[in-house]
Protein backbone atom coordinates (compact mmCIF):
# COMPACT_ATOMS: atom_id res chain seq x y z
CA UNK A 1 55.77 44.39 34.63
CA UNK A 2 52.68 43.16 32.59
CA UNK A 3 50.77 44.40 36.16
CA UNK A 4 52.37 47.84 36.05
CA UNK A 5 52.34 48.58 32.42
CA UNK A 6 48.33 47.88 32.19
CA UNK A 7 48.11 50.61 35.17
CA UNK A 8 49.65 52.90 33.46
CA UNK A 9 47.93 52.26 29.71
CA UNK A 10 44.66 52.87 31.79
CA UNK A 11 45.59 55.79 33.54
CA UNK A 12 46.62 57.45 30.38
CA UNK A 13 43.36 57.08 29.00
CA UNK A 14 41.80 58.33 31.75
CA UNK A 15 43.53 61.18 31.52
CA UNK A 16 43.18 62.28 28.51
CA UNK A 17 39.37 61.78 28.51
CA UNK A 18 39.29 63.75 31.46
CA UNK A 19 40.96 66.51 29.14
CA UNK A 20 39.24 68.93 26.88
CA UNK A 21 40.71 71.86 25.18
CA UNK A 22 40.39 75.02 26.87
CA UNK A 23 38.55 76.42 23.43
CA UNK A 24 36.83 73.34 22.10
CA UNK A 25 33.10 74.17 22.23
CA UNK A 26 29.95 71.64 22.88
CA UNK A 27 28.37 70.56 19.74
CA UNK A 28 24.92 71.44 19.75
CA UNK A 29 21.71 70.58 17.94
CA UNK A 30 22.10 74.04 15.90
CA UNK A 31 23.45 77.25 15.56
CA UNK A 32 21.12 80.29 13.71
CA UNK A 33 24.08 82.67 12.29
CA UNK A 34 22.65 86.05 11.13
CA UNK A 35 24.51 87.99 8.71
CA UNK A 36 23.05 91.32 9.33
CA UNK A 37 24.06 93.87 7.09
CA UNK A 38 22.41 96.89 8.85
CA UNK A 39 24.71 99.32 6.85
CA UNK A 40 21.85 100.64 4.80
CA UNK A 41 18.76 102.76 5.76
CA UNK A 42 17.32 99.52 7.59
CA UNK A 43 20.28 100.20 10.45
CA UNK A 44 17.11 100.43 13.14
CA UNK A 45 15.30 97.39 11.92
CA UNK A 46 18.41 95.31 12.53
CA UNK A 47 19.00 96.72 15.96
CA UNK A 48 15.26 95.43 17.07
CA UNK A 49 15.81 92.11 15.23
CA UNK A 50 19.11 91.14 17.90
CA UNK A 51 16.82 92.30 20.70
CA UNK A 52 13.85 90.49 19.83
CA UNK A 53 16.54 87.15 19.48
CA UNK A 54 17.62 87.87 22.91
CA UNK A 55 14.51 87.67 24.43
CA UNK A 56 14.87 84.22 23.58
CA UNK A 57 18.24 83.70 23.56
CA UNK A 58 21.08 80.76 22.93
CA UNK A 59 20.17 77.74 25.65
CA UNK A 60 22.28 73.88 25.56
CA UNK A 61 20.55 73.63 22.42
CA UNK A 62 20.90 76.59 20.38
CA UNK A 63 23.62 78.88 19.64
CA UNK A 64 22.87 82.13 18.25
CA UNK A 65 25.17 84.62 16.71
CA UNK A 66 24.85 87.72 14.46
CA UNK A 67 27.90 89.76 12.76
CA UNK A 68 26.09 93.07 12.34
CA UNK A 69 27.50 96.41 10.45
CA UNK A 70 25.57 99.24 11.88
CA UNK A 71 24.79 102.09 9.25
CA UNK A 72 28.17 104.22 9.29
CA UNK A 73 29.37 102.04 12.44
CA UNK A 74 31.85 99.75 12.80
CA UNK A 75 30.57 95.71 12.72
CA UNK A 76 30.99 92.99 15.45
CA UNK A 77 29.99 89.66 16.42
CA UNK A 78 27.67 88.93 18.76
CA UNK A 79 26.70 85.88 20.89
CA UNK A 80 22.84 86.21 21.87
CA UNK A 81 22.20 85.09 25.40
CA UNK A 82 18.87 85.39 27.45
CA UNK A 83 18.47 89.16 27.73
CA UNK A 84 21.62 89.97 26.21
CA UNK A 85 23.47 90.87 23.10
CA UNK A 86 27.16 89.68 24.32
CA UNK A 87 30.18 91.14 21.66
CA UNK A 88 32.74 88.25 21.17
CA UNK A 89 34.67 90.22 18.39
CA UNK A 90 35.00 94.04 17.04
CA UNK A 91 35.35 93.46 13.19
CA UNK A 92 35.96 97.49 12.28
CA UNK A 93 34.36 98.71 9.35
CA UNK A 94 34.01 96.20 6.99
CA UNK A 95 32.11 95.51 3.43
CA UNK A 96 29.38 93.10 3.96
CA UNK A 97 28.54 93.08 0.37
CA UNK A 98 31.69 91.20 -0.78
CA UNK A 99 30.97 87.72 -0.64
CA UNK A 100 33.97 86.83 0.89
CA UNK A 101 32.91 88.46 4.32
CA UNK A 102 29.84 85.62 4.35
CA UNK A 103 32.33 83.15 3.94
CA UNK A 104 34.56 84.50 6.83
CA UNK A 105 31.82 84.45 9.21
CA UNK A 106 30.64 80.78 8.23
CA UNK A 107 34.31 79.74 9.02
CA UNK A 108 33.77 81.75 12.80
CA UNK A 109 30.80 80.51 13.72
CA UNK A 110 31.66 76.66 12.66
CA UNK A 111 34.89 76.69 14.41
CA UNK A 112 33.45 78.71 17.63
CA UNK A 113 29.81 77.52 17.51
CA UNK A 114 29.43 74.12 16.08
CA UNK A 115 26.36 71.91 15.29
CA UNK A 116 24.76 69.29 13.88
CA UNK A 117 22.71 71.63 11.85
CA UNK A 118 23.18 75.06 10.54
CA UNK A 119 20.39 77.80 9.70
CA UNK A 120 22.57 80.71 8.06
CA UNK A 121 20.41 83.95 7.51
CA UNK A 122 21.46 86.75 5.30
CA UNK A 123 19.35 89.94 6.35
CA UNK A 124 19.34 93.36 3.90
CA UNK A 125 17.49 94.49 1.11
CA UNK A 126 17.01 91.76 -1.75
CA UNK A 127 15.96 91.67 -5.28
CA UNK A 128 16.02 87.83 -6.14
CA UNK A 129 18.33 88.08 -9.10
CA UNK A 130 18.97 91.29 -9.93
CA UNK A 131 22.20 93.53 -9.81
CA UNK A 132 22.10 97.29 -8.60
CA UNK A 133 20.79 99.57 -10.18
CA UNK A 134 18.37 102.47 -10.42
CA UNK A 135 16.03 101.33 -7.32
CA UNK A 136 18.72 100.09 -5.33
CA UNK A 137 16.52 99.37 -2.38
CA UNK A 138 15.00 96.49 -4.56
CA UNK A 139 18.32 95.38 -6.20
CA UNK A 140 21.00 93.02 -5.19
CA UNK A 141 21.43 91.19 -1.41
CA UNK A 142 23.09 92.09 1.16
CA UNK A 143 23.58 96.16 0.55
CA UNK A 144 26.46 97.81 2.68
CA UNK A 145 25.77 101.79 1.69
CA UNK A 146 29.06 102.27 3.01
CA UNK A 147 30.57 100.64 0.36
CA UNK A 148 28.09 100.54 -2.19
CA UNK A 149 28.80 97.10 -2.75
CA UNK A 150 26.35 94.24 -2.71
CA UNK A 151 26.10 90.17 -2.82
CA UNK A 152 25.77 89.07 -6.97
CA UNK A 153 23.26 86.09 -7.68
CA UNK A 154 26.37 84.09 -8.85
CA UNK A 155 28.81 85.40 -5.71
CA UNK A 156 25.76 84.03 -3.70
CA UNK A 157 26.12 80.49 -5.34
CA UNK A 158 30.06 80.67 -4.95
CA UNK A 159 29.42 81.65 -1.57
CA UNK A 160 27.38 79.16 -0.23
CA UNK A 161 29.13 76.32 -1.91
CA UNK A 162 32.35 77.80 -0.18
CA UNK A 163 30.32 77.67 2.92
CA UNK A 164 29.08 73.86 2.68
CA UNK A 165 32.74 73.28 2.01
CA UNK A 166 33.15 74.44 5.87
CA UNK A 167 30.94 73.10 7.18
CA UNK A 168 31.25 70.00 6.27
CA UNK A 169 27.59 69.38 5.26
CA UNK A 170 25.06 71.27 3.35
CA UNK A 171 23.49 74.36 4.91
CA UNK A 172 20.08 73.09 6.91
CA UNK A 173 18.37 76.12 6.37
CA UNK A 174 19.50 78.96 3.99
CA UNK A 175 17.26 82.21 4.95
CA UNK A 176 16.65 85.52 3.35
CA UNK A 177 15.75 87.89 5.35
CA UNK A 178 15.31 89.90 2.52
CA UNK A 179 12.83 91.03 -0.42
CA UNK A 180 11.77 89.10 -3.28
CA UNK A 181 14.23 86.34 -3.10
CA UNK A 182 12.29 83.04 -3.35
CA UNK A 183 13.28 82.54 -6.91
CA UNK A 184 13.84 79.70 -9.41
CA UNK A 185 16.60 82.07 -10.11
CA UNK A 186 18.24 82.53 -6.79
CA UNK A 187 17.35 78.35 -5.77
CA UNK A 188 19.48 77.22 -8.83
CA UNK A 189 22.59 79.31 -8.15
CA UNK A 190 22.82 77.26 -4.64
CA UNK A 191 20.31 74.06 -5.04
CA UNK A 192 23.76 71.75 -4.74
CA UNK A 193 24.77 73.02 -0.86
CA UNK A 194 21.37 73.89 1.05
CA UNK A 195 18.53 71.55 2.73
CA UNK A 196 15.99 73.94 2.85
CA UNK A 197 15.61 77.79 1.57
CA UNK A 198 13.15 79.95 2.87
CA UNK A 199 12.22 82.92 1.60
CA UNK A 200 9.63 85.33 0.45
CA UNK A 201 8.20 86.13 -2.99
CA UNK A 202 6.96 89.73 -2.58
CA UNK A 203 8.54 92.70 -0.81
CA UNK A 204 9.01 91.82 3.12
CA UNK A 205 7.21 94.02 6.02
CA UNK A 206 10.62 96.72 7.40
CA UNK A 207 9.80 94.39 10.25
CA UNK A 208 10.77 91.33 8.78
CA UNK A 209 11.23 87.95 10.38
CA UNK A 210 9.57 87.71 13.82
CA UNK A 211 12.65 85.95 15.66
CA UNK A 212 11.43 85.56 18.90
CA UNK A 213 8.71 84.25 17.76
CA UNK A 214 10.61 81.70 15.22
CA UNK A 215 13.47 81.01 17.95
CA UNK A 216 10.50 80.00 20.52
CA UNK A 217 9.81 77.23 17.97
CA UNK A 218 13.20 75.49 18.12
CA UNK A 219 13.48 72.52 19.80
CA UNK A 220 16.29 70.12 20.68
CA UNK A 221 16.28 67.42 18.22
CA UNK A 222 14.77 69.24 15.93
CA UNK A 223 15.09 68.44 12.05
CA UNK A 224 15.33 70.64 9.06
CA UNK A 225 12.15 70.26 7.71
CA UNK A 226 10.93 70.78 11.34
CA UNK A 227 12.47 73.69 11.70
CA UNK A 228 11.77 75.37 8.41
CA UNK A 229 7.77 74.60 8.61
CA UNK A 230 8.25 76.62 11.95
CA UNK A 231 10.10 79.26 10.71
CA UNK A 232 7.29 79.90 7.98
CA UNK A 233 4.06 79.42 10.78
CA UNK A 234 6.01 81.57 12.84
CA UNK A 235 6.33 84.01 10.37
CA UNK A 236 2.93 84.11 8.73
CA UNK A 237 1.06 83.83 12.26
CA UNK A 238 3.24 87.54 13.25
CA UNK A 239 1.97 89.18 10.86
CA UNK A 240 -1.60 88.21 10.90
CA UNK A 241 -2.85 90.04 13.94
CA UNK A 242 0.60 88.04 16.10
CA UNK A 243 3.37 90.36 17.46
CA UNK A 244 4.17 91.99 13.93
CA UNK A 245 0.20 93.30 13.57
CA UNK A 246 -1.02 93.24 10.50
CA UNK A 247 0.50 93.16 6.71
CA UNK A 248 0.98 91.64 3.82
CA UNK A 249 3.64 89.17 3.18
CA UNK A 250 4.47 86.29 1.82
CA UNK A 251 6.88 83.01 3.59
CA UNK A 252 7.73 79.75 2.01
CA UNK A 253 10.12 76.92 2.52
CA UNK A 254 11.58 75.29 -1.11
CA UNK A 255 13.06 71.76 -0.75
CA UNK A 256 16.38 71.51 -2.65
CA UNK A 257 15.95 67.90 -3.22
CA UNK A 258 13.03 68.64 -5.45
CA UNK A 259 14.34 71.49 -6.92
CA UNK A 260 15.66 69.63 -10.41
CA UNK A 261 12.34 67.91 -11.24
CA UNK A 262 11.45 71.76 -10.75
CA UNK A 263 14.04 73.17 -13.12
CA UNK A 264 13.26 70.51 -15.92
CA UNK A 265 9.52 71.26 -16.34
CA UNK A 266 10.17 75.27 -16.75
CA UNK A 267 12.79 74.01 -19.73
CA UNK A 268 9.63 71.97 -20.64
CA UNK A 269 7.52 74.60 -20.71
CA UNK A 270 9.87 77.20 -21.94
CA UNK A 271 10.16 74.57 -25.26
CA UNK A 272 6.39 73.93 -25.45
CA UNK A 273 5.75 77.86 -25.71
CA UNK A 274 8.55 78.45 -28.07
CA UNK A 275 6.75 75.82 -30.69
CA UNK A 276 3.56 77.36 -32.43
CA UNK A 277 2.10 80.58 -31.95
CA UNK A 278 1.55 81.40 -28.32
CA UNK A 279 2.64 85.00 -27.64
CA UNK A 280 -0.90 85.98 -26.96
CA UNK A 281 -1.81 83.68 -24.51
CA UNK A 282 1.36 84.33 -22.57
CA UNK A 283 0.51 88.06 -22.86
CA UNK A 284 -3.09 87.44 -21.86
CA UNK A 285 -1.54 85.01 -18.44
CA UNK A 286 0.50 87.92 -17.66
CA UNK A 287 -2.50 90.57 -17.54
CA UNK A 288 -3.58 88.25 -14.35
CA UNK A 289 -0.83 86.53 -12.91
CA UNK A 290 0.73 87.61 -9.61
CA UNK A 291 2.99 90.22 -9.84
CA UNK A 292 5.43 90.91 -7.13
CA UNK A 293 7.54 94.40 -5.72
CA UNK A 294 9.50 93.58 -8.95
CA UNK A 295 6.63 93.66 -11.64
CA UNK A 296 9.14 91.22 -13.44
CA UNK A 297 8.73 88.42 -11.11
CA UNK A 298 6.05 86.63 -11.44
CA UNK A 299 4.52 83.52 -9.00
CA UNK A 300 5.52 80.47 -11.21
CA UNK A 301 2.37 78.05 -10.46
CA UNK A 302 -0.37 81.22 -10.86
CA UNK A 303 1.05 81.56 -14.34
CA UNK A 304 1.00 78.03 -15.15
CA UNK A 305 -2.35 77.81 -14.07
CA UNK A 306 -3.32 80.76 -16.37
CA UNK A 307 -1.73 79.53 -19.04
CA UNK A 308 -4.31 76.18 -19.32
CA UNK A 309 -6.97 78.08 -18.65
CA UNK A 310 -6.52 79.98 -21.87
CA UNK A 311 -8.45 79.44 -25.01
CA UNK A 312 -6.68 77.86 -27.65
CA UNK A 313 -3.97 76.49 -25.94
CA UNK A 314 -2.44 73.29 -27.41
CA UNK A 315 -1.74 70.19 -25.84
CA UNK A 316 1.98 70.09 -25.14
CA UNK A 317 1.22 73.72 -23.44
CA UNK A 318 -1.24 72.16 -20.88
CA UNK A 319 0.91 69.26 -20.09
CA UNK A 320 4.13 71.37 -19.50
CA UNK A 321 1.69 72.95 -17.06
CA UNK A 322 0.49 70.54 -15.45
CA UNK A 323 3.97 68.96 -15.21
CA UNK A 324 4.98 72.77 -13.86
CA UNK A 325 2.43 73.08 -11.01
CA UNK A 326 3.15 68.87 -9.64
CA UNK A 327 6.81 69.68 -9.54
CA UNK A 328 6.78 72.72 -7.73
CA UNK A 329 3.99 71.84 -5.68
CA UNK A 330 5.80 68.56 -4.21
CA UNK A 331 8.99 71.38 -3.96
CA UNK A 332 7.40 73.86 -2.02
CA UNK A 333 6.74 72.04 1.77
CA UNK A 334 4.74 75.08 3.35
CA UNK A 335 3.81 78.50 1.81
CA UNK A 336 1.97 80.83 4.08
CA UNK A 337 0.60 84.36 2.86
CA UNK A 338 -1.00 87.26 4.93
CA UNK A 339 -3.08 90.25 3.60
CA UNK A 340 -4.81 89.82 -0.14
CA UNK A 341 -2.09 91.68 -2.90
CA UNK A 342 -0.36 88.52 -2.46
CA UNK A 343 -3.27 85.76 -2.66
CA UNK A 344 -2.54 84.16 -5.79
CA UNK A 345 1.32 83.84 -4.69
CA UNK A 346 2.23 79.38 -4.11
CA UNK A 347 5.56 79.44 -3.46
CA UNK A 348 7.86 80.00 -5.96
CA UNK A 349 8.96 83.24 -8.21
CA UNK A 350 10.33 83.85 -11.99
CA UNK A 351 11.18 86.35 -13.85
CA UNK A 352 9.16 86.75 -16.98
CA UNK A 353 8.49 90.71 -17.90
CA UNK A 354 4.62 91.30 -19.45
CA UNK A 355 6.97 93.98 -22.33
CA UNK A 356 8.87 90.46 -23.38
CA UNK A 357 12.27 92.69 -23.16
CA UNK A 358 14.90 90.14 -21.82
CA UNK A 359 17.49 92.49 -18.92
CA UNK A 360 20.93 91.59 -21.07
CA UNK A 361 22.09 90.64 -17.90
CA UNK A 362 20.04 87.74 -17.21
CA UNK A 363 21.15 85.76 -19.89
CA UNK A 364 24.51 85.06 -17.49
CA UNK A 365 22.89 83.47 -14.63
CA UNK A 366 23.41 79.90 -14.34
CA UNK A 367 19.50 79.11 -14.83
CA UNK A 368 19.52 81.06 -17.90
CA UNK A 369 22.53 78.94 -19.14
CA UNK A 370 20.92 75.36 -18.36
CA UNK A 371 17.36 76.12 -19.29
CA UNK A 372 15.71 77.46 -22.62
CA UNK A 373 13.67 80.13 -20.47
CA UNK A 374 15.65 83.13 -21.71
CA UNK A 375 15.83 82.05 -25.38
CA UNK A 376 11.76 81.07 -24.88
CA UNK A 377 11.19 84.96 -23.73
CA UNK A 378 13.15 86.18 -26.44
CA UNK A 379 11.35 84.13 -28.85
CA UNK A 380 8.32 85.21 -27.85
CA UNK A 381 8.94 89.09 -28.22
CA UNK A 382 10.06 88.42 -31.87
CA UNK A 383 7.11 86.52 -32.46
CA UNK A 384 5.02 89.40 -30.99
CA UNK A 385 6.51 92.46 -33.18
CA UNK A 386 5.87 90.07 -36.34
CA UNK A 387 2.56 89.56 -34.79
CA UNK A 388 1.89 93.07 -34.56
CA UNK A 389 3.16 94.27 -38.15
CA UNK A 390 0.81 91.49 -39.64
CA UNK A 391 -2.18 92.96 -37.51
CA UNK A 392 -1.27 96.47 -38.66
CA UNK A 393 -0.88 95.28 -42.24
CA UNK A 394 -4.09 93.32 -42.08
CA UNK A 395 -5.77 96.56 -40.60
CA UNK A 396 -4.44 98.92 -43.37
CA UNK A 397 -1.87 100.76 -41.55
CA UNK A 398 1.92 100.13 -42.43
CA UNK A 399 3.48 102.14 -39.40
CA UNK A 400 4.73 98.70 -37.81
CA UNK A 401 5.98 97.44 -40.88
CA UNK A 402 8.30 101.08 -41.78
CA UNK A 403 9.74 100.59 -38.39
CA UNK A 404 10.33 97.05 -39.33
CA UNK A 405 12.54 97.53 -41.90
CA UNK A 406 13.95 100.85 -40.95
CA UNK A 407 15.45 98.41 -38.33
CA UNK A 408 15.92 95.18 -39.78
CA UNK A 409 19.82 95.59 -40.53
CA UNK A 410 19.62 95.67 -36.55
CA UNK A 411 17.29 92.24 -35.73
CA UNK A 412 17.59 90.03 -38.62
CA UNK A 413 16.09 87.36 -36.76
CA UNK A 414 13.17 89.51 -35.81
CA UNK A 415 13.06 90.57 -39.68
CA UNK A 416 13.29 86.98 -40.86
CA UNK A 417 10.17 86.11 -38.59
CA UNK A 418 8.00 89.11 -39.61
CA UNK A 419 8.86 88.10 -43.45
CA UNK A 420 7.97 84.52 -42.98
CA UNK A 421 4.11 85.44 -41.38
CA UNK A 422 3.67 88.11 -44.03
CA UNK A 423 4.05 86.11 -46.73
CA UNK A 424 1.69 83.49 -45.29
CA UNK A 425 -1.23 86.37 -44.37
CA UNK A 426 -0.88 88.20 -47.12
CA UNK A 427 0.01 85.41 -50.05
CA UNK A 428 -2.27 82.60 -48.29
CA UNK A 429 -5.19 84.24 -46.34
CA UNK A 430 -5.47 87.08 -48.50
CA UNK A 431 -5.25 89.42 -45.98
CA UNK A 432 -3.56 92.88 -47.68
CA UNK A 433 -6.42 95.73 -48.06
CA UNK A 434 -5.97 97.33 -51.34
CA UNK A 435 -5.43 100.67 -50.16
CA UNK A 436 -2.09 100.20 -48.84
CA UNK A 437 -1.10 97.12 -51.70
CA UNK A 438 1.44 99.55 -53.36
CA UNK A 439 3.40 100.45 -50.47
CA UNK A 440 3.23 97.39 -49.24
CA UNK A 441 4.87 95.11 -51.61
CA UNK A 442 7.62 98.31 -51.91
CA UNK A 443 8.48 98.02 -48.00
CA UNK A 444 8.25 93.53 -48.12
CA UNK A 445 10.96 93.86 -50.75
CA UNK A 446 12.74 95.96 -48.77
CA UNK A 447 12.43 93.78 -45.87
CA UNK A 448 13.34 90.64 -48.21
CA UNK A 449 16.60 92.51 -49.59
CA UNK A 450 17.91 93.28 -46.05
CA UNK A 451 17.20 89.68 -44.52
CA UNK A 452 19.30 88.77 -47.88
CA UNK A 453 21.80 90.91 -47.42
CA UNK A 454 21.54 92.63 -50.58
């Protein structure tokens, strides 16, 4: 009986090793999934970008699948073979700028295409951290026109952690194929469930990502860090005289696990700028720094680099810089720019306007809330209107100072700023002309009654 019952036992197992599910797919070394939100006025861009990844195609490897919504079209899934964009699902009209619809398609693609590691690229318009708005075509990710909806910097972070939830692991490689998203902004609302992001700084080419190119590059066995150095030679070599011609762009690959060292020296620096005066330097950095599509996102290390090569500049200033420019540096493992608009552009965007006027809405972004860089920018523009009523003042001319308190019921802080430096120019360095002494001393009460509420 012993004899028999080991014959069966081993039978059994053989059989059900020899058994597979019907719908269990091979695990392979990684699957590219393309959210490609072609519901917008880039519709013909994103019908190129599925041909040119079918001219490489998925192999024993690779899987690669796109959902695509075609401008006033119905969306569907596609598996990209060799030569051929294959439709696995019809998905109707749907909103790809509702968060949710990411999610959805990470929760597809892991149970129908699994991996050991996941590149997950969201292709439409961008703005790094910006809502819609006015210029719509530079606001938001992930644009469906047909909905006029679009992907929020915090639904993004929701959205990806929702997605490393699914998968199990953190997302290899999270790609914009987009404008103007490699931001401090954008890398803190996901830096806890991606590898590697890779993005650009300025405004992409209508052309963007080469992804034959790219997808040539992938190898089996390949690594994350392997694969994201690729994706950015790939991309810089296309577009400097390779399949995409020539333009100017900008392609870099941010390493999340150097992103907080990162994130602590801009709350360095934001403290070091906020102590003392140093609204003019800043001002004077921003004349030169790199500018991007958004003239309110600015390349992080250029304006570090600007700021210690101002003269004046204290101490603590410099060493938040130079602790600014190491961390991001050791951050940022390739950054590859084409064409010369973009030459002083290392890596990594932030927002800081040259006007000092904080968007109300940025003060709700998660970076905002751990980091003193919105209160350091609003600092600094009430530090520059009390730096420009003393210069009037010391000048002869009072028009600053009227305005001052024709408005000081409205920015008490402002008010209580201005107050303080006037009394030190005028009652310490003797700077009142005076011609204007009479008015002046009426309108400084004035401004001391309605910082003291009377």
């Amino acid at each position: 009986m012993k004899r028999v019952s080991s014959i069966i036992v081993v039978v059994t197992l053989l059989l059900c090793a020899a058994y597979t599910p019907a719908n269990a797919a091979a695990v392979k070394d990684w699957t590219v999934a393309v959210f490609l939100n072609a519901d917008n006025n880039l519709d013909s861009f994103g019908v190129e970008d599925q041909r040119e990844m079918a001219k490489v195609g998925s192999s024993d490897f690779l899987n690669i699948v796109s959902l695509i919504d075609r401008e006033h079209g119905p969306a569907q899934i596609n598996y990209i073979e060799k030569n051929n964009i294959k439709k696995v699902k019809d998905m109707g009209e749907m909103d790809m700028g509702d968060y949710r619809q990411f999610v959805e398609f990470a929760k597809f693609v892991k149970e129908n295409y699994p991996a050991k590691h996941y590149c997950f690229t969201i292709w439409n318009h961008g703005s790094g951290w910006k809502n819609k708005g006015t210029s719509a075509i530079y606001r938001g990710i992930s644009y469906d026109d047909s909905s006029n909806n679009h992907i929020t910097n915090a639904q993004l972070g929701t959205a990806v952690a929702e997605v490393s939830k699914i998968l199990g692991q953190k997302i290899d490689i999270l790609n914009f194929d987009a404008c103007l998203m490699q931001m401090v902004e954008v890398a803190h609302a996901v830096k806890d469930n991606v590898v590697y992001m890779v993005a650009s700084e300025e405004l992409e080419p209508g052309k963007g990502a080469p992804y034959d190119d790219i997808l040539r590059g992938v190898k089996a066995g390949m690594n994350a860090q392997a694969y994201a150095l690729n994706w950015v030679n790939a991309f810089a070599k296309s577009y400097n005289g390779g399949s995409q011609g020539f333009d100017e762009s900008t392609q870099s690959a941010l390493d999340m696990s150097k992103f907080g060292p990162v994130v602590d020296s801009v709350n360095g620096l934001a403290k070091a700028l906020m102590t003392g005066k140093n609204t003019m330097i800043v001002k004077a950095a921003l004349a030169k720094v790199q500018k991007f599509g958004d003239p309110g996102n600015i390349d992080l290390v250029h304006f570090a680099e600007l700021l210690q090569a101002q003269t004046g500049v204290d101490a603590a200033v410099k060493t938040a810089c130079d602790k600014v420019i190491a961390a991001v540096k050791a951050a940022i493992i390739i950054n590859k720019v084409t064409g010369s608009t973009t030459k002083n552009s290392k890596g990594l965007a932030i927002y800081l306007p040259a006007n000092l006027v904080l968007e109300s809405k940025y003060n709700g972004l998660c970076f905002a809330k751990a980091t003193m860089w919105d209160e350091m920018i609003a600092a600094l523009a009430k530090k520059e209107a009390a730096e420009r009523v003393v210069a009037g003042v010391a000048a002869g001319n009072l028009d600053e100072m009227r305005s001052l308190v024709a408005e000081a019921a409205q920015n008490p802080e402002a008010s209580r700023l201005a107050l303080q430096e006037l009394n030190f120019a005028v009652y310490s360095e003797n700077l009142l002309p005076e011609s204007i002494k009479g008015e002046f001393e009426n309108l400084f009460e004035a401004l001391k009654n309605s910082v003291s509420g009377k």
